[in-house]
C-alpha atoms as a PDB file:
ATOM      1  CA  UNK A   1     171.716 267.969  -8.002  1.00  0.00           C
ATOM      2  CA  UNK A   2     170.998 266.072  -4.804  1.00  0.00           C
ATOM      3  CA  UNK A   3     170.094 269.834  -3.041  1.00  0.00           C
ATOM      4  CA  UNK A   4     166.786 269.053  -4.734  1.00  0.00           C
ATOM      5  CA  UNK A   5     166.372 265.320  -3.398  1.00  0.00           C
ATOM      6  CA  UNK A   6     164.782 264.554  -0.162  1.00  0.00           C
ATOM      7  CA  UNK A   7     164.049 261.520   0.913  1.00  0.00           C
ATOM      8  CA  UNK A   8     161.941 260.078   3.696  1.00  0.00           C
ATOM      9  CA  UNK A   9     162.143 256.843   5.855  1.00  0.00           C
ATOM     10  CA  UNK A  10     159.275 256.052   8.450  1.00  0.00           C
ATOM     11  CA  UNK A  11     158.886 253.399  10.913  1.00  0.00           C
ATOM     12  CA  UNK A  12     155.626 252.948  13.548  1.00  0.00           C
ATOM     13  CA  UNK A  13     155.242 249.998  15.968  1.00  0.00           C
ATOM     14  CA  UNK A  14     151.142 249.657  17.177  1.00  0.00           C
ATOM     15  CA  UNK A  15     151.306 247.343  20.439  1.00  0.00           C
ATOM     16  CA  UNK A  16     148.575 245.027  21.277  1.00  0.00           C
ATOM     17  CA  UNK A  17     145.724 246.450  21.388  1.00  0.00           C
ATOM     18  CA  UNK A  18     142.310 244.854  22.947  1.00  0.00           C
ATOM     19  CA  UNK A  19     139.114 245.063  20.719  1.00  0.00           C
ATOM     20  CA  UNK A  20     135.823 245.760  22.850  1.00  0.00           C
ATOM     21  CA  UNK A  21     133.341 243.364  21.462  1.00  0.00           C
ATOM     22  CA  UNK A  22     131.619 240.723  22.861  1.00  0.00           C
ATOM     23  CA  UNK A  23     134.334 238.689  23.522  1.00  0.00           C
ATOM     24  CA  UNK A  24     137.001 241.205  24.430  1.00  0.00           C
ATOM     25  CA  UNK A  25     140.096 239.574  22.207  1.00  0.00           C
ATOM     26  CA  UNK A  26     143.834 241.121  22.517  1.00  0.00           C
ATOM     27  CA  UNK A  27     145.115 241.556  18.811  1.00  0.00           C
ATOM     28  CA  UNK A  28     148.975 240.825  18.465  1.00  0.00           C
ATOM     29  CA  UNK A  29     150.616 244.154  17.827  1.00  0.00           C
ATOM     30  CA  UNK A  30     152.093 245.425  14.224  1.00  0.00           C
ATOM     31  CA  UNK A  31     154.545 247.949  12.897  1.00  0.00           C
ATOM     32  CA  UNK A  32     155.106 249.158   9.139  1.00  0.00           C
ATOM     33  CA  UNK A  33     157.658 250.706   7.070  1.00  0.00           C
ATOM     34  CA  UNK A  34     157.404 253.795   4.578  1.00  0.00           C
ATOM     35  CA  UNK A  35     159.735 255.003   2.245  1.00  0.00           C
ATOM     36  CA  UNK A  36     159.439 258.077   0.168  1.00  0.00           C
ATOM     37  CA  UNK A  37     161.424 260.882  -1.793  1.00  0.00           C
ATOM     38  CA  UNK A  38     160.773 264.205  -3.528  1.00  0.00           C
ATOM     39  CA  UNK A  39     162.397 265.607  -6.446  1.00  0.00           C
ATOM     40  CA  UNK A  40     162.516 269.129  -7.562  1.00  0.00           C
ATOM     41  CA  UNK A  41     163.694 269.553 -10.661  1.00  0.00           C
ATOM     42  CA  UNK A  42     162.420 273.007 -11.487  1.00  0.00           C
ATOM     43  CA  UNK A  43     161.084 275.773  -8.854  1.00  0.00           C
ATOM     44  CA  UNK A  44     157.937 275.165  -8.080  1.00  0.00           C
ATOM     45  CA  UNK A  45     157.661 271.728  -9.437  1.00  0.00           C
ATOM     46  CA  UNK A  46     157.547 268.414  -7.035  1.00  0.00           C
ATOM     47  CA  UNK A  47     157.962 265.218  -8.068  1.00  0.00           C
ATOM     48  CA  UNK A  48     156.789 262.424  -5.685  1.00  0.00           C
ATOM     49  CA  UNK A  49     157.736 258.621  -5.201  1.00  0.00           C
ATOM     50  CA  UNK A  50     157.208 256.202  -2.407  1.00  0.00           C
ATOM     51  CA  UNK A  51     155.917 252.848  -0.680  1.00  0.00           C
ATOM     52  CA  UNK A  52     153.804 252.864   2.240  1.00  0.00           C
ATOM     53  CA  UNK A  53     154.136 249.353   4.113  1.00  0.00           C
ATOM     54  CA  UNK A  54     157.257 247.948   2.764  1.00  0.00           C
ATOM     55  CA  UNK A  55     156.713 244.539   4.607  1.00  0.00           C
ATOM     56  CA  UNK A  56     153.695 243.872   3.193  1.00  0.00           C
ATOM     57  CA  UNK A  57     152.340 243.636   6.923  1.00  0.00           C
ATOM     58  CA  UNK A  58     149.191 242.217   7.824  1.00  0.00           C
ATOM     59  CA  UNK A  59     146.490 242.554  10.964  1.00  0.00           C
ATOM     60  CA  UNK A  60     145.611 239.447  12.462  1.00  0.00           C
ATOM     61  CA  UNK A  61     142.537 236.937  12.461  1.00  0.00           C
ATOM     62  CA  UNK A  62     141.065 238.186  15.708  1.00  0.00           C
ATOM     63  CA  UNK A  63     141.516 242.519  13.958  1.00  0.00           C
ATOM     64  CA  UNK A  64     140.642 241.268  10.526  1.00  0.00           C
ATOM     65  CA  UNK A  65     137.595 238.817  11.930  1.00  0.00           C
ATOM     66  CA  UNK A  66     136.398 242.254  13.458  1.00  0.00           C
ATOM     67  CA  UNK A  67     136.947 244.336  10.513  1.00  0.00           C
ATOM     68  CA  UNK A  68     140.405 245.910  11.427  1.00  0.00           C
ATOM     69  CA  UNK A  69     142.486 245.812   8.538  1.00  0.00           C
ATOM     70  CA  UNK A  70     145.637 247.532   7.410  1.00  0.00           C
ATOM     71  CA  UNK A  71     146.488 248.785   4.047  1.00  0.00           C
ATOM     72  CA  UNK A  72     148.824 246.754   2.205  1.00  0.00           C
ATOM     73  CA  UNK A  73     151.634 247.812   0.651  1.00  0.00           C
ATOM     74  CA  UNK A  74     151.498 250.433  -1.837  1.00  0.00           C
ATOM     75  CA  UNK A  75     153.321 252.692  -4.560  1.00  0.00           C
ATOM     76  CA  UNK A  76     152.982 256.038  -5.331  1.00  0.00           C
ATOM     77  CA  UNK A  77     153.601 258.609  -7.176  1.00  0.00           C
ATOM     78  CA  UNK A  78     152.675 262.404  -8.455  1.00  0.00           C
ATOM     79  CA  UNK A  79     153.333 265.952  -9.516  1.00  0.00           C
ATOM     80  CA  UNK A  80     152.949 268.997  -7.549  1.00  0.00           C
ATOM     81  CA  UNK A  81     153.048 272.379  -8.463  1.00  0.00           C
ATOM     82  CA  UNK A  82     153.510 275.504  -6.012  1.00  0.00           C
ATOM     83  CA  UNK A  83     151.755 278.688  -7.432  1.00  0.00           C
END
């Protein structure tokens, strides 16, 4: 039963980063967690569950002033089928 689980865990880190406007500001730096699996029950079927941003992580006031923003988190889910 588990030969048709895999799962997925993702980490990135973004360092500081410097936006190039007028004033040149240095954003504080981020990272974010994902977390997925995939199920096949039946060949040729995929069934998909995750959360992208576990932390809930936000960009801050000198990104977001400048309209850099980061997703927050999120579920999802779906069916795929391989012809």
């Amino acid at each position: 039963m588990l030969d048709n689980l895999a799962t997925s865990l993702s980490y990135q880190y973004t360092g500081n980063q410097y936006l190039l406007d007028k004033q040149s500001k240095k954003t504080r730096g981020f990272n974010t967690v994902d977390l997925g699996a995939t199920y096949t029950p039946i060949k040729h079927v995929d069934l998909k569950l995750g959360v992208t941003n576990i932390t809930n992580e936000k960009r801050d006031y000198v990104a977001t002033a400048n309209d850099y923003f980061l997703s927050g988190r999120t579920i999802y889910g779906g069916i795929s089928y391989k012809f």
